[in-house]
Structure formats: C-alpha cells, structure tokens
C-alpha atoms as a PDB file:
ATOM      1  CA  UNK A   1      86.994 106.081 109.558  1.00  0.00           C
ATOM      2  CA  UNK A   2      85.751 104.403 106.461  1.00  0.00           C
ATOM      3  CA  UNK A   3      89.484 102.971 105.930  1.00  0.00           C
ATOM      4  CA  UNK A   4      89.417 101.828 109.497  1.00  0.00           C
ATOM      5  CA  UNK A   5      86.283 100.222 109.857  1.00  0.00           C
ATOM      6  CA  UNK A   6      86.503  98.196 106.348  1.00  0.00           C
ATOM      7  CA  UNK A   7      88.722  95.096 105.869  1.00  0.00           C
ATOM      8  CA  UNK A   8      91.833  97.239 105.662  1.00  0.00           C
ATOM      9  CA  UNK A   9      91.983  98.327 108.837  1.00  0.00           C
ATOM     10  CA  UNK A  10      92.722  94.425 110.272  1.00  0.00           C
ATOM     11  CA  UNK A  11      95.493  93.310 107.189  1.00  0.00           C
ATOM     12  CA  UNK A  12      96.402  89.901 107.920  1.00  0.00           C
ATOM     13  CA  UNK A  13     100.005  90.417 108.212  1.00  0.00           C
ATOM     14  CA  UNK A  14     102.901  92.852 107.498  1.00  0.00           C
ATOM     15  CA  UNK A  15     103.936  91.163 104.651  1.00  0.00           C
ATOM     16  CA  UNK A  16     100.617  91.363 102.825  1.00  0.00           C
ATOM     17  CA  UNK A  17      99.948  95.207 103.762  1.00  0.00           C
ATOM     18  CA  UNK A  18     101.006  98.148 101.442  1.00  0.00           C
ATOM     19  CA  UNK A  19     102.622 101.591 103.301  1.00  0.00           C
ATOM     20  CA  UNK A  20     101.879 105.119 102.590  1.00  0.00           C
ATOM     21  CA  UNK A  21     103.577 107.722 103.646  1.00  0.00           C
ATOM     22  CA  UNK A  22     100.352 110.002 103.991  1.00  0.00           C
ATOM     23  CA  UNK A  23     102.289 113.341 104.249  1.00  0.00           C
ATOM     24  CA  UNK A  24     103.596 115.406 101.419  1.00  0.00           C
ATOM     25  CA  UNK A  25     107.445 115.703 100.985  1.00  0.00           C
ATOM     26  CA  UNK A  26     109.429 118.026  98.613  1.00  0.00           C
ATOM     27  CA  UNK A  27     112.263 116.883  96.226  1.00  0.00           C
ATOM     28  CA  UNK A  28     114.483 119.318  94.696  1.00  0.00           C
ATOM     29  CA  UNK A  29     117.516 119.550  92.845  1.00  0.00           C
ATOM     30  CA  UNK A  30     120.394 121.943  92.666  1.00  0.00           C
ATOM     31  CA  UNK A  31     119.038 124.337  90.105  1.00  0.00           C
ATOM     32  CA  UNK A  32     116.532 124.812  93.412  1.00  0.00           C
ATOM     33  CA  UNK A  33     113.471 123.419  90.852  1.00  0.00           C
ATOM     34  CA  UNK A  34     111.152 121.393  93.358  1.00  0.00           C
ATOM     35  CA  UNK A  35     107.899 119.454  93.270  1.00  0.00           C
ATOM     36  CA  UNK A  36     105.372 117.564  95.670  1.00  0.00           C
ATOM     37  CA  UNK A  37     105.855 114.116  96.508  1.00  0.00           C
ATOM     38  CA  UNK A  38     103.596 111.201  98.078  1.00  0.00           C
ATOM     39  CA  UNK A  39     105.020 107.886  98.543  1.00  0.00           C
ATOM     40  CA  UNK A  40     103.589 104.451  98.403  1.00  0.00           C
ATOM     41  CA  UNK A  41     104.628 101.050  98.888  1.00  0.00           C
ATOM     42  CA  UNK A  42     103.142  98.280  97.261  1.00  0.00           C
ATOM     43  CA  UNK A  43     103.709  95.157  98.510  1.00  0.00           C
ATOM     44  CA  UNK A  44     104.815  92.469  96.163  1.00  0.00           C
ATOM     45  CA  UNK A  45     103.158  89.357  98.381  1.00  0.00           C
ATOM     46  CA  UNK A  46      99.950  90.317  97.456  1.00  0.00           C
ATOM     47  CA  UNK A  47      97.445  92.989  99.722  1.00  0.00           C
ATOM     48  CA  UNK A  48      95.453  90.293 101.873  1.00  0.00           C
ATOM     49  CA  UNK A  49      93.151  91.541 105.176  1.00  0.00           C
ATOM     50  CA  UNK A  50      90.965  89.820 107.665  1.00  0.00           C
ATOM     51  CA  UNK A  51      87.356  90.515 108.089  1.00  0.00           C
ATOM     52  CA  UNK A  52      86.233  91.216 112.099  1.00  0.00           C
ATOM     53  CA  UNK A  53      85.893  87.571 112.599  1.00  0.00           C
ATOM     54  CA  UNK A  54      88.901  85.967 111.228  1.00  0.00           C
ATOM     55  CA  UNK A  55      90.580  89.162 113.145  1.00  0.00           C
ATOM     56  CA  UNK A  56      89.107  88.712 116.593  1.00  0.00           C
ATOM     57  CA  UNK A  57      89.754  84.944 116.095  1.00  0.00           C
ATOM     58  CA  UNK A  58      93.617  85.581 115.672  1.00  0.00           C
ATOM     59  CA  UNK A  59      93.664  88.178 118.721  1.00  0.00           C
ATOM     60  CA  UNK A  60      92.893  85.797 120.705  1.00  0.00           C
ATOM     61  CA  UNK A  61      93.984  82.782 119.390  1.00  0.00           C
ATOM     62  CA  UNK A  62      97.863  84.737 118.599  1.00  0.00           C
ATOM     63  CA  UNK A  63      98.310  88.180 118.945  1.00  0.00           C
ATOM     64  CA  UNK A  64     102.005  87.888 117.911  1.00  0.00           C
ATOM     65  CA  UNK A  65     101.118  86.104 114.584  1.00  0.00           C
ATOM     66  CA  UNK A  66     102.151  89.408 112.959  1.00  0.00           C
ATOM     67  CA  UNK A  67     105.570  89.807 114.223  1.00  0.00           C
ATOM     68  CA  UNK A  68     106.120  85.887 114.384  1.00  0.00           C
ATOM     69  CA  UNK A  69     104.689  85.781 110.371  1.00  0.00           C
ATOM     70  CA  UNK A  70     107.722  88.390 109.401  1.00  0.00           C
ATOM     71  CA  UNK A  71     110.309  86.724 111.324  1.00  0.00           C
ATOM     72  CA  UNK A  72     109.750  83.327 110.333  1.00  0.00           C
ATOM     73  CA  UNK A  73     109.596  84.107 106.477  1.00  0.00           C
ATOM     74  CA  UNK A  74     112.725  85.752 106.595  1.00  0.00           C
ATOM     75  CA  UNK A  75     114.125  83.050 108.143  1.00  0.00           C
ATOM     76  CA  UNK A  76     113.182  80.640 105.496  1.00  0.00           C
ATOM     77  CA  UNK A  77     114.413  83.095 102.972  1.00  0.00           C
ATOM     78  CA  UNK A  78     111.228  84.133 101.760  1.00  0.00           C
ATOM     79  CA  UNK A  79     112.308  87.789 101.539  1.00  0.00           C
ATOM     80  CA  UNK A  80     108.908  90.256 102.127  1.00  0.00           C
ATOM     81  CA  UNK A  81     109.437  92.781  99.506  1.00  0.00           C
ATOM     82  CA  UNK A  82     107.765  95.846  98.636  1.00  0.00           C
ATOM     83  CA  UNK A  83     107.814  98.193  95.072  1.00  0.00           C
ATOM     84  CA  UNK A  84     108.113 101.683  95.522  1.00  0.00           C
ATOM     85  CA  UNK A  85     105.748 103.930  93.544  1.00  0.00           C
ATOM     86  CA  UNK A  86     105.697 108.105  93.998  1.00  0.00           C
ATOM     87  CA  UNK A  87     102.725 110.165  92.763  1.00  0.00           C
ATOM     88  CA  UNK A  88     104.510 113.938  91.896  1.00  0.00           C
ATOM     89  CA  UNK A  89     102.409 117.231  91.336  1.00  0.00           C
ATOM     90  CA  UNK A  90     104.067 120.706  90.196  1.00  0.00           C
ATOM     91  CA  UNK A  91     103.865 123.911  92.670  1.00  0.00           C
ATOM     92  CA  UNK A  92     101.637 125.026  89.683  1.00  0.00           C
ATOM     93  CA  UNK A  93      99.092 121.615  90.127  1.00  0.00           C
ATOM     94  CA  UNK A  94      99.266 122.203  93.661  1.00  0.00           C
ATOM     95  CA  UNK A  95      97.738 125.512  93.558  1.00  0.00           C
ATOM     96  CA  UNK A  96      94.821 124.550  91.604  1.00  0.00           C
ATOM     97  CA  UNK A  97      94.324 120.789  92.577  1.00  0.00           C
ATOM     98  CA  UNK A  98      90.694 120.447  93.945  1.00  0.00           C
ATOM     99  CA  UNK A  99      92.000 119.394  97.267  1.00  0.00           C
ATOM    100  CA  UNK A 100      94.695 121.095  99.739  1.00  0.00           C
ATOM    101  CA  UNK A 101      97.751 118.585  98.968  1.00  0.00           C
ATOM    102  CA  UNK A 102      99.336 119.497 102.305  1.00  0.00           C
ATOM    103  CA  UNK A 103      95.875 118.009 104.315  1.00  0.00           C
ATOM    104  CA  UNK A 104      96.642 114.539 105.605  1.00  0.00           C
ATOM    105  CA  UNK A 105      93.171 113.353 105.681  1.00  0.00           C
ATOM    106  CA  UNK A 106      93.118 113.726 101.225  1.00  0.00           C
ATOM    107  CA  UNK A 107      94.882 111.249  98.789  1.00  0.00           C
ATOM    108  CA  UNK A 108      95.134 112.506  95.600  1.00  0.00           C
ATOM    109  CA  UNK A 109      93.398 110.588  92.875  1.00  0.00           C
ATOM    110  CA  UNK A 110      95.874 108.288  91.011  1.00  0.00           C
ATOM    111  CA  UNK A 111      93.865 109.342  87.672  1.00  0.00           C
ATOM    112  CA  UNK A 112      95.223 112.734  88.320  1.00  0.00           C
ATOM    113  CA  UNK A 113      99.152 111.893  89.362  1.00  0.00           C
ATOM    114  CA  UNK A 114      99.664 107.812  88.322  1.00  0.00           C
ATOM    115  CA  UNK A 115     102.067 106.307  90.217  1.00  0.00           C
ATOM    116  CA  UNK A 116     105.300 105.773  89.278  1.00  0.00           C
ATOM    117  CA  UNK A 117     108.106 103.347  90.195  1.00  0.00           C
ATOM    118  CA  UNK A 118     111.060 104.165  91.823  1.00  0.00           C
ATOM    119  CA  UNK A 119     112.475 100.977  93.135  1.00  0.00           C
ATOM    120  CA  UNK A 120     112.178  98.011  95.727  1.00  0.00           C
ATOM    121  CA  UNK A 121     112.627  97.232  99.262  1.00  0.00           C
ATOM    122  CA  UNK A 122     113.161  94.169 100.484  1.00  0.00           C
ATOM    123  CA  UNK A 123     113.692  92.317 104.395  1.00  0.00           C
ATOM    124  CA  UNK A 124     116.420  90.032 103.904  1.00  0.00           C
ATOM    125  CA  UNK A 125     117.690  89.301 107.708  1.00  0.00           C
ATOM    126  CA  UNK A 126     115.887  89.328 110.946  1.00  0.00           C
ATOM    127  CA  UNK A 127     117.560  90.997 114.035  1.00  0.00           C
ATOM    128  CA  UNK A 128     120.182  89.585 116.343  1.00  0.00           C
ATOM    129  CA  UNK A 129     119.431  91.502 118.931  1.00  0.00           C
ATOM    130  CA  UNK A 130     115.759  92.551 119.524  1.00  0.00           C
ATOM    131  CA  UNK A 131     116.364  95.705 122.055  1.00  0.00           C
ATOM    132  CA  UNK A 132     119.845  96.758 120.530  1.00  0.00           C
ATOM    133  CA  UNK A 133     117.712  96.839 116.604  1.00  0.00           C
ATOM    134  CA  UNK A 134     113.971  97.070 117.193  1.00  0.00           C
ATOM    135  CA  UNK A 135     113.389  98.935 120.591  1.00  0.00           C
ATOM    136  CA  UNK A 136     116.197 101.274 120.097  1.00  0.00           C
ATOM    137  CA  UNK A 137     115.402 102.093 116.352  1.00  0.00           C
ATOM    138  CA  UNK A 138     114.729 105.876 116.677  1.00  0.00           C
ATOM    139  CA  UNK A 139     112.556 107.025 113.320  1.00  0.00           C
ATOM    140  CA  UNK A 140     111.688 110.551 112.763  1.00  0.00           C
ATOM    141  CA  UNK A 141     110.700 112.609 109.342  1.00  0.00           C
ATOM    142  CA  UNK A 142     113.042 115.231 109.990  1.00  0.00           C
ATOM    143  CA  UNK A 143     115.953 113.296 109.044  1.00  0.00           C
ATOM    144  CA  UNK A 144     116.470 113.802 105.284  1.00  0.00           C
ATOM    145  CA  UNK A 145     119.103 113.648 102.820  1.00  0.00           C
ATOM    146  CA  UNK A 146     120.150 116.531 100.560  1.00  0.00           C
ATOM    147  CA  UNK A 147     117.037 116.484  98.044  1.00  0.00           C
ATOM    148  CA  UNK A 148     114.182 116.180  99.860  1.00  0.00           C
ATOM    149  CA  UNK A 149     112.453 118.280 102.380  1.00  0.00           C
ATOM    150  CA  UNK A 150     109.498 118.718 104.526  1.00  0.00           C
ATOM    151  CA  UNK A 151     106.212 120.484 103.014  1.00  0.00           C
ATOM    152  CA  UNK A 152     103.711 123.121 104.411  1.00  0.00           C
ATOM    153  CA  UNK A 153     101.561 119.781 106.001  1.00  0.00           C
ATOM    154  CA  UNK A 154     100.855 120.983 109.506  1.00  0.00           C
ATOM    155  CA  UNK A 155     100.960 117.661 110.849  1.00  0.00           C
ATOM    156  CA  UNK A 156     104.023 117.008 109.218  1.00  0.00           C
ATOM    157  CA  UNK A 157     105.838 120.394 110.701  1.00  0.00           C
ATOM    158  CA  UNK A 158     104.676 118.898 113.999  1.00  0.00           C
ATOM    159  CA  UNK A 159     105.910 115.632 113.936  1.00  0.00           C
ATOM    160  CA  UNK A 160     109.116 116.965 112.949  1.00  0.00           C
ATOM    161  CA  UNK A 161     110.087 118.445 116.469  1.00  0.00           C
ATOM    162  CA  UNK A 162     108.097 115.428 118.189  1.00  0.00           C
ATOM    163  CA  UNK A 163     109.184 112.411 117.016  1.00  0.00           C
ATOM    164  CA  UNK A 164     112.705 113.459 117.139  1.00  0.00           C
ATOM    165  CA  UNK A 165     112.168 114.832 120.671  1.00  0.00           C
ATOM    166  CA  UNK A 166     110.517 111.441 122.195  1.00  0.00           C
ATOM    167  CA  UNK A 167     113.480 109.824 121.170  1.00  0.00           C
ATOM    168  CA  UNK A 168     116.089 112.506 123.086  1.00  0.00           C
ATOM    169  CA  UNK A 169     113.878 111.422 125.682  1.00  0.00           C
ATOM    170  CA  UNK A 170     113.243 107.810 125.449  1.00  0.00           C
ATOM    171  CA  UNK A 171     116.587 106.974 124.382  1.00  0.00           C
ATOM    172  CA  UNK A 172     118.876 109.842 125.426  1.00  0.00           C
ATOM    173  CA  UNK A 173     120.227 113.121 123.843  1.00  0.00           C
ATOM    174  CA  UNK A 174     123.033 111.077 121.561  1.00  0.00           C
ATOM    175  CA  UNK A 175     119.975 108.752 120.277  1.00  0.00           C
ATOM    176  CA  UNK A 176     121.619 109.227 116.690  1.00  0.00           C
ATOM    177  CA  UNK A 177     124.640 107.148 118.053  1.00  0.00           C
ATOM    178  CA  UNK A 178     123.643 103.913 118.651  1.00  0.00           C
ATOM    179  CA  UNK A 179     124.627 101.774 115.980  1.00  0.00           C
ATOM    180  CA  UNK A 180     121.389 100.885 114.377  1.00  0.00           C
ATOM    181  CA  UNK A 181     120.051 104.774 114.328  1.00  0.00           C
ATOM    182  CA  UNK A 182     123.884 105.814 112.763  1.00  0.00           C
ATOM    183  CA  UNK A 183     124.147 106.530 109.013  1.00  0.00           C
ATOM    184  CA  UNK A 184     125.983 103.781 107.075  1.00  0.00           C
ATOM    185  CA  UNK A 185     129.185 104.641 104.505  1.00  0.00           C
ATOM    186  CA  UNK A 186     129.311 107.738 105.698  1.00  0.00           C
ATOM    187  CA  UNK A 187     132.284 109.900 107.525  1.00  0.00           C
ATOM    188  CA  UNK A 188     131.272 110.196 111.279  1.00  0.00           C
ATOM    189  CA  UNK A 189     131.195 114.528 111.059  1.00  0.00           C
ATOM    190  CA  UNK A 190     127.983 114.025 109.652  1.00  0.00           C
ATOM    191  CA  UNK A 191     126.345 116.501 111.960  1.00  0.00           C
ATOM    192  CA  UNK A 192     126.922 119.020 114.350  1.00  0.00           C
ATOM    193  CA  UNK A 193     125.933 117.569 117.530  1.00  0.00           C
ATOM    194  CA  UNK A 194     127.991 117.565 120.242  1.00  0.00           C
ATOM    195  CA  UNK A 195     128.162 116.631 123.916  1.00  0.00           C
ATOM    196  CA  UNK A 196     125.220 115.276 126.134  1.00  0.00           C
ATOM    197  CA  UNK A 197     125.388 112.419 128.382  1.00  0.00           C
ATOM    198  CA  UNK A 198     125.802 109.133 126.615  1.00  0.00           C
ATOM    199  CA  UNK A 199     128.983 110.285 124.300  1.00  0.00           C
ATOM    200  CA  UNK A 200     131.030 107.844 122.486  1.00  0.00           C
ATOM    201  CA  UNK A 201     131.565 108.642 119.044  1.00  0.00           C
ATOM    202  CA  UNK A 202     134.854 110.740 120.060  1.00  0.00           C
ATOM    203  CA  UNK A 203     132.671 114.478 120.497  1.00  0.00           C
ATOM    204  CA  UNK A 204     134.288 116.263 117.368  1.00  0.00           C
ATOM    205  CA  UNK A 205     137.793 115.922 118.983  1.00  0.00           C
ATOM    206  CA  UNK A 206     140.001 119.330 119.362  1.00  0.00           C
ATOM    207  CA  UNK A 207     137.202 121.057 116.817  1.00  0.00           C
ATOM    208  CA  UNK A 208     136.078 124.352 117.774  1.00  0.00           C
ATOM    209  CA  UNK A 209     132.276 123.935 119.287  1.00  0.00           C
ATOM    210  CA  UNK A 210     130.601 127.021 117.253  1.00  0.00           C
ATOM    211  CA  UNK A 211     130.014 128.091 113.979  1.00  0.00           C
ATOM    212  CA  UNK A 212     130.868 130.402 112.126  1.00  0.00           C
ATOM    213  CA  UNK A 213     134.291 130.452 113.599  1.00  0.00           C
ATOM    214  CA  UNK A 214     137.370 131.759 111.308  1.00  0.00           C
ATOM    215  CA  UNK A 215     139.535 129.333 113.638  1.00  0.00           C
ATOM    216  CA  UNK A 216     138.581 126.277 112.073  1.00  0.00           C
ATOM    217  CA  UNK A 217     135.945 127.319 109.479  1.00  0.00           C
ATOM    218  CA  UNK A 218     133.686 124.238 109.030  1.00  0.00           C
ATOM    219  CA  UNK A 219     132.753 123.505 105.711  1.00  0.00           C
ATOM    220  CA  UNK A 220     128.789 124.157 104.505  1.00  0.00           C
ATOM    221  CA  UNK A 221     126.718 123.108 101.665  1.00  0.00           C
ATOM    222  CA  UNK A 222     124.317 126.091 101.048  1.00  0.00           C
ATOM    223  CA  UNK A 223     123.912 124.173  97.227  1.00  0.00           C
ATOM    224  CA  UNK A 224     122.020 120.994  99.783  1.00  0.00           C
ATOM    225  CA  UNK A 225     119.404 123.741 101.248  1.00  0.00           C
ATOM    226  CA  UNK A 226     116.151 123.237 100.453  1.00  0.00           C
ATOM    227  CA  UNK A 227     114.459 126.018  97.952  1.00  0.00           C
ATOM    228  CA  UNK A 228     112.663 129.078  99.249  1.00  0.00           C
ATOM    229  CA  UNK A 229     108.480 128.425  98.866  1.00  0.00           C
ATOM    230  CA  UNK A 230     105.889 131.454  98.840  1.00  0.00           C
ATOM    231  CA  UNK A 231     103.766 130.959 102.042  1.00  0.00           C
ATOM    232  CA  UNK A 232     101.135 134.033 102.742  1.00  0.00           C
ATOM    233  CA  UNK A 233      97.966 133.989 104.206  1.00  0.00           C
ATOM    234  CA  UNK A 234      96.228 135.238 107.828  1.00  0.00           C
ATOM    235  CA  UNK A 235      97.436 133.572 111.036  1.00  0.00           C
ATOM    236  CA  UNK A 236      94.502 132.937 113.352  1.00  0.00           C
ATOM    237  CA  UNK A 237      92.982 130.569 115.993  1.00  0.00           C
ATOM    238  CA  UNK A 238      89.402 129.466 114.351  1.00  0.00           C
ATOM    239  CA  UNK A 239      87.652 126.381 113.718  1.00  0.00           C
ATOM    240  CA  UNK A 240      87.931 125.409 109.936  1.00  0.00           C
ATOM    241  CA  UNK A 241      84.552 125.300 108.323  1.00  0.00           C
ATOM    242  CA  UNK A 242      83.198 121.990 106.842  1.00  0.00           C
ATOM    243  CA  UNK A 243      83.107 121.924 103.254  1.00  0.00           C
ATOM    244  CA  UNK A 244      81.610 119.026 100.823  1.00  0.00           C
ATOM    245  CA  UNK A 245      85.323 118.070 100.247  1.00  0.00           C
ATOM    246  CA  UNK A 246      85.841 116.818 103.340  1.00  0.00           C
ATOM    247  CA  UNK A 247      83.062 114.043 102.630  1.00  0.00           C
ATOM    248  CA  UNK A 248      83.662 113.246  98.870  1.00  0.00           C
ATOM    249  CA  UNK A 249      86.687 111.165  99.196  1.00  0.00           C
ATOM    250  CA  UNK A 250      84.996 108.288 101.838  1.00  0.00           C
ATOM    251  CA  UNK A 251      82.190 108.371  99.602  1.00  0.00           C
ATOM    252  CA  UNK A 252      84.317 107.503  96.472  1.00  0.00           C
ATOM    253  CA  UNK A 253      85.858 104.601  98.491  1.00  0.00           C
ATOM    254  CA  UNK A 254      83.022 103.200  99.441  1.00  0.00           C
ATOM    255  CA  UNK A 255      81.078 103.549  95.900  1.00  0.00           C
ATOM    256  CA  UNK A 256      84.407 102.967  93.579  1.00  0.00           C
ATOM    257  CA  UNK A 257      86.901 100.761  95.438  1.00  0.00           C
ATOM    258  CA  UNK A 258      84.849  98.670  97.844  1.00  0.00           C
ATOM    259  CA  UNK A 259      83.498  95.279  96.167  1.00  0.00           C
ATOM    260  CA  UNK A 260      79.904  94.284  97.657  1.00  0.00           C
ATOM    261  CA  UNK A 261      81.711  92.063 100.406  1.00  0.00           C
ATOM    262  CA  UNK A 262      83.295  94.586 101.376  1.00  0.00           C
ATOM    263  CA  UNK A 263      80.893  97.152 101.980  1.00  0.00           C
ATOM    264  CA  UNK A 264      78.548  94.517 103.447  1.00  0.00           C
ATOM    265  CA  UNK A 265      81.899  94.522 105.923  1.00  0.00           C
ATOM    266  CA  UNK A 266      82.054  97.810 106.606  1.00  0.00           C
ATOM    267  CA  UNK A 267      78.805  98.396 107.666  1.00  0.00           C
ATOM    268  CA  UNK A 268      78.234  95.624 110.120  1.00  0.00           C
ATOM    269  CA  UNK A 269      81.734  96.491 111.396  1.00  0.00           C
ATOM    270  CA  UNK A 270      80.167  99.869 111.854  1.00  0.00           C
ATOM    271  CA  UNK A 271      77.493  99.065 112.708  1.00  0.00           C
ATOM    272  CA  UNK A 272      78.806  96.417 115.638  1.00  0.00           C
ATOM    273  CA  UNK A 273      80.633  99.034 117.249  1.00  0.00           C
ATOM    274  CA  UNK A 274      78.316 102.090 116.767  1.00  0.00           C
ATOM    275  CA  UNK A 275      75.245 100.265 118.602  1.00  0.00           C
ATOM    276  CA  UNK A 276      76.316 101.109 121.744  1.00  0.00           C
ATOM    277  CA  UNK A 277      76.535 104.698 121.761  1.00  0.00           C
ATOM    278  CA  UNK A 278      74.145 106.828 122.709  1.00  0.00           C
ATOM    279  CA  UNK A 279      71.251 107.630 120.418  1.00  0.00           C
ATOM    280  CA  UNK A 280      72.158 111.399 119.138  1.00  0.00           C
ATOM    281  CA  UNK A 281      75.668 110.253 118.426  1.00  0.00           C
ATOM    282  CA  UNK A 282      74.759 107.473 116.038  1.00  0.00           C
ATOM    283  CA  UNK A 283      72.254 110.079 113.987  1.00  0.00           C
ATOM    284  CA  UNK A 284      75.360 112.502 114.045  1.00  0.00           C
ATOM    285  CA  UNK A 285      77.701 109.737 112.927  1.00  0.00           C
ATOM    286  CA  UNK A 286      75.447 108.240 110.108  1.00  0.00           C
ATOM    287  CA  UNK A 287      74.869 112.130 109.404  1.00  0.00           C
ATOM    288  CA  UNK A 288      78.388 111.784 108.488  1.00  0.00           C
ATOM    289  CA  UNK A 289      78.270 108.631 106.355  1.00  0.00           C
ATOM    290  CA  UNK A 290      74.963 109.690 104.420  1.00  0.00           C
ATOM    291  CA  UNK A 291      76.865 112.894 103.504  1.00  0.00           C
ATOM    292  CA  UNK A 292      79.506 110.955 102.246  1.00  0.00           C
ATOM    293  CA  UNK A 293      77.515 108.424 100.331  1.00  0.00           C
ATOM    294  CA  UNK A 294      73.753 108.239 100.375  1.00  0.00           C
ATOM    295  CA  UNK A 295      73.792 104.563 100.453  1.00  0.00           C
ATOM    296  CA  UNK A 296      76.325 103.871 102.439  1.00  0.00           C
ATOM    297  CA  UNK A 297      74.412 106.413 105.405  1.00  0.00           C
ATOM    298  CA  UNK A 298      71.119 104.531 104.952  1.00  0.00           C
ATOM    299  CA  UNK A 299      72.495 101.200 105.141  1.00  0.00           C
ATOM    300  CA  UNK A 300      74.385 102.013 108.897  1.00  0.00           C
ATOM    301  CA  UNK A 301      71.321 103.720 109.652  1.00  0.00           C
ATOM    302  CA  UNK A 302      69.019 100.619 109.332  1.00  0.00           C
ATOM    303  CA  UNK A 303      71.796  98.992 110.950  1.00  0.00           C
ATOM    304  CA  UNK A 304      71.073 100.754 113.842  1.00  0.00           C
ATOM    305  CA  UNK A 305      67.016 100.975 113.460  1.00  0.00           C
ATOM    306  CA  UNK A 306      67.242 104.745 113.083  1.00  0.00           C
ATOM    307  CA  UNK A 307      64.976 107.266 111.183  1.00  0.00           C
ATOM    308  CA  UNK A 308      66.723 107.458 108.021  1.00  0.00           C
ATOM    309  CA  UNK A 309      64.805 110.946 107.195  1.00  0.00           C
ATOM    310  CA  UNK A 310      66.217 112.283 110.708  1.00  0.00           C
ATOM    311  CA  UNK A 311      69.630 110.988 109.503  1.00  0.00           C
ATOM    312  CA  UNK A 312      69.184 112.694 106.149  1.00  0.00           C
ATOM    313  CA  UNK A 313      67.790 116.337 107.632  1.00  0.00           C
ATOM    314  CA  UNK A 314      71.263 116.161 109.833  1.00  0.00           C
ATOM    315  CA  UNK A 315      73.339 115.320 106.892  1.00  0.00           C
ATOM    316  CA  UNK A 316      71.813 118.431 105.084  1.00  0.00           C
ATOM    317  CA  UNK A 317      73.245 120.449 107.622  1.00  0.00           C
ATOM    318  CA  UNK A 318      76.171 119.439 107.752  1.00  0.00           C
ATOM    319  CA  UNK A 319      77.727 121.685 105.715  1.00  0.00           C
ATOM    320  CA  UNK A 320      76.261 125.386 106.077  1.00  0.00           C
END
C-alpha cells in the first residue's frame, strides 16, 4: 500500500518505470547445485513518476499517453532499454534470512544480496499487427528453460497452473502455436503436446502419442530436471499470525527511501482517498501505518482529524 499510494504507483510512462519480478525463481546447473533468484530491471531512461495531479491530469487529458509514448519512441529509434540486475541468496542464507524469501509481499534488502548485472533488454520494433502480437501474446511463469525453476512462493505455485490455463481458455488449447507465443531457433518437437482444436503445426506426424513407449522411445533429458529441495512442515487451514515483520519493511520505505516530497505525497494521497471511509476503518488503517512508522501513522492520522492516541492504542495491538 505504501508503494501504491506514493509517486510510484502513477510512473509517467513505460519507458521511465523499472520491473521486478517480485517472486523467487531457482537457477541450477547440472551438478544439481541451485540458489534463489530475484530479478530486477532497471530502466536505462531514467525512473520518472507523476504525483496525483499531474496523473489525474493525463487520465483525462490522454489515457493512451502510455502506450502511444512507447510506440512513438520506437518509431523514432529511440530504443527504451532496460539493464538487468539479479539479487542471489544460498539455500543456506535462505534459511536464516530475517524474512521468508518465498513471501511476495518482502524484498530483500540490497545491503544484504547487491544486485548484480546480467545483461540488457532493449524494444527495437513496434508491432505490425496489434491482435496477431499484443492481444494474442500468451505469458505465463511456468514456461522455463533448462536452468531455472519455480520456488516454494505460494503465489508463484499458483500462478503457474493459472496463467497458463486463462490462456487455453482465452486463446485456445494450442495457444503455444501462434507465431508470436512459439519458441524461436528452435526444432518444432519442443514439447509434447498434441492434438486439440486449433492444430497446425503438423501434430507430431506418424509419432507414437505416449510415453514411455519402446516403439519409438522419445528421447529425455533427466540432466535438465530441476534439483530435489527439502520441504517439511504441518499442512493446515489457519490464519497466519501478524508479526512485527510484516510492518518493518513499509516503514523503512517511508523513513529511508522516500525524500520529504515524497512522503508529503504519500500522505495526502492517503489521505485523499482514506477520508471517505468510515470512521473505524481509517483508525484501523492508520493503526497500520503508525505500526509501520510512527511518523508516518501520525501524519495520516491528522490528515484525517483523528485521535492520534486512539490510533496508537490500536497499533499496540496489532501484533499480540
């Protein structure tokens, strides 16, 4: 929420906004060594953001300016570009690391894994076609190369049946066929789909349709399989408890990264949309924020003419 409701959650354009890939992904090698990756994207143009004004002013004035902003600078040649950085932590750092490195909502500190570049992507031509590229373009996480794998994140392990899934049904079973989701310099066999409606790449020919069969043994790469991890622990339905770590990252945000302008952003964008809700949900949420940061609590708390002692008292009890 604190990400959100400050100047980077309106950045002026894609080419001025970094990526991150917010999950944790494995990379291994053949000797089945692995470690814990996070990846961000750095864009070269400069990061550049709109405060609530200048970013209601363009929704209304040109809600497209976005798209139209990327398009057009390719177009001239002035190629958006992007550095790749990774941060990497050992199954050993993982396992003491002060926050779960699976959990989504936690970054881990770039004091305790620096980033380091891997390389550089840049847009160098614009579509021909905007269905055939852009509204047929079918992404999903679970399609990796030999060398990296998914992690324990929950979310992640989700989102790797889903996103495939929507696109079976929002483009068809043989999504993976149309040109712009198909692998490039590869040999077609590059999976082992077959049939479906929607069929053109040839359906593995005269091949036998199963595996293992000893009539036309297919050929496997066991050496491409992702390493075995330890994973023990109590399967249950609760409610996950609270703890101060869920609090300590928004504070350090707002107290270590924010400039002045920018908190002074954050809490009247807060602030601006908070004021309409009822009364006990804007103690509860500046509960929240005063747990995070005492500061940054009181000021959206004043914001919003509350009693800063209630909102204290609540934050107290926050965490049991």
């Amino acid at each position: 929420m604190t990400i959100l409701f400050s100047d980077r959650g309106t950045p002026r354009d894609f080419r001025h906004m970094d990526g991150h890939s917010s999950h944790t992904y494995m990379w291994y090698n053949e000797k089945g060594e692995h470690v814990w990756v996070k990846y961000h994207f750095k864009t070269d143009k400069g990061y550049e953001t709109y405060n609530a004004q200048e970013a209601e002013f363009m929704a209304g004035h040109d809600p497209n300016h976005s798209t139209r902003d990327l398009f057009d600078s390719i177009e001239q040649g002035d190629f958006p570009s992007w550095t790749l950085y990774v941060q990497i932590m050992t199954p050993e750092q993982a396992k003491s690391y002060r926050f779960d490195p699976f959990d989504v909502t936690k970054v881990w500190y770039h004091a305790d894994f620096p980033l380091i570049e891997v390389g550089r992507m840049v847009l160098n031509k614009n579509p021909e076609n905007h269905f055939a590229e852009i509204e047929q373009a079918a992404f999903a996480p679970s399609n990796f190369v030999p060398g990296i794998a998914a992690s324990p994140d929950k979310m992640l392990q989700g989102r790797l049946f889903a996103y495939a899934d929507a696109h079976r049904y929002r483009l068809g079973t043989n999504f993976h066929q149309i040109p712009v989701n198909m692998p490039k310099g590869v040999k077609a066999h590059y999976n082992n789909m077959r049939d479906g409606s929607m069929t053109v790449d040839g359906n593995h020919g005269a091949e036998i349709p199963s595996y293992p069969s000893s009539i036309n043994p297919q050929e496997v790469m066991p050496q491409a399989a992702p390493p075995p991890i330890p994973v023990e622990g109590l399967v249950a339905r609760q409610v996950p408890p609270l703890t101060d770590d869920d609090f300590v990252q928004a504070g350090e945000l707002y107290r270590r990264v924010l400039d002045k302008n920018a908190q002074d952003n954050l809490i009247s964008n807060i602030v601006g949309h908070l004021g309409g809700a009822k009364k006990e949900i804007q103690y509860r949420q500046a509960a929240v924020f005063f747990k995070a940061d005492r500061e940054y609590g009181t000021r959206v708390a004043q914001g919003l003419k509350l009693d800063t002692g209630k909102v204290e008292e609540l934050a107290k009890n926050l965490v049991k």
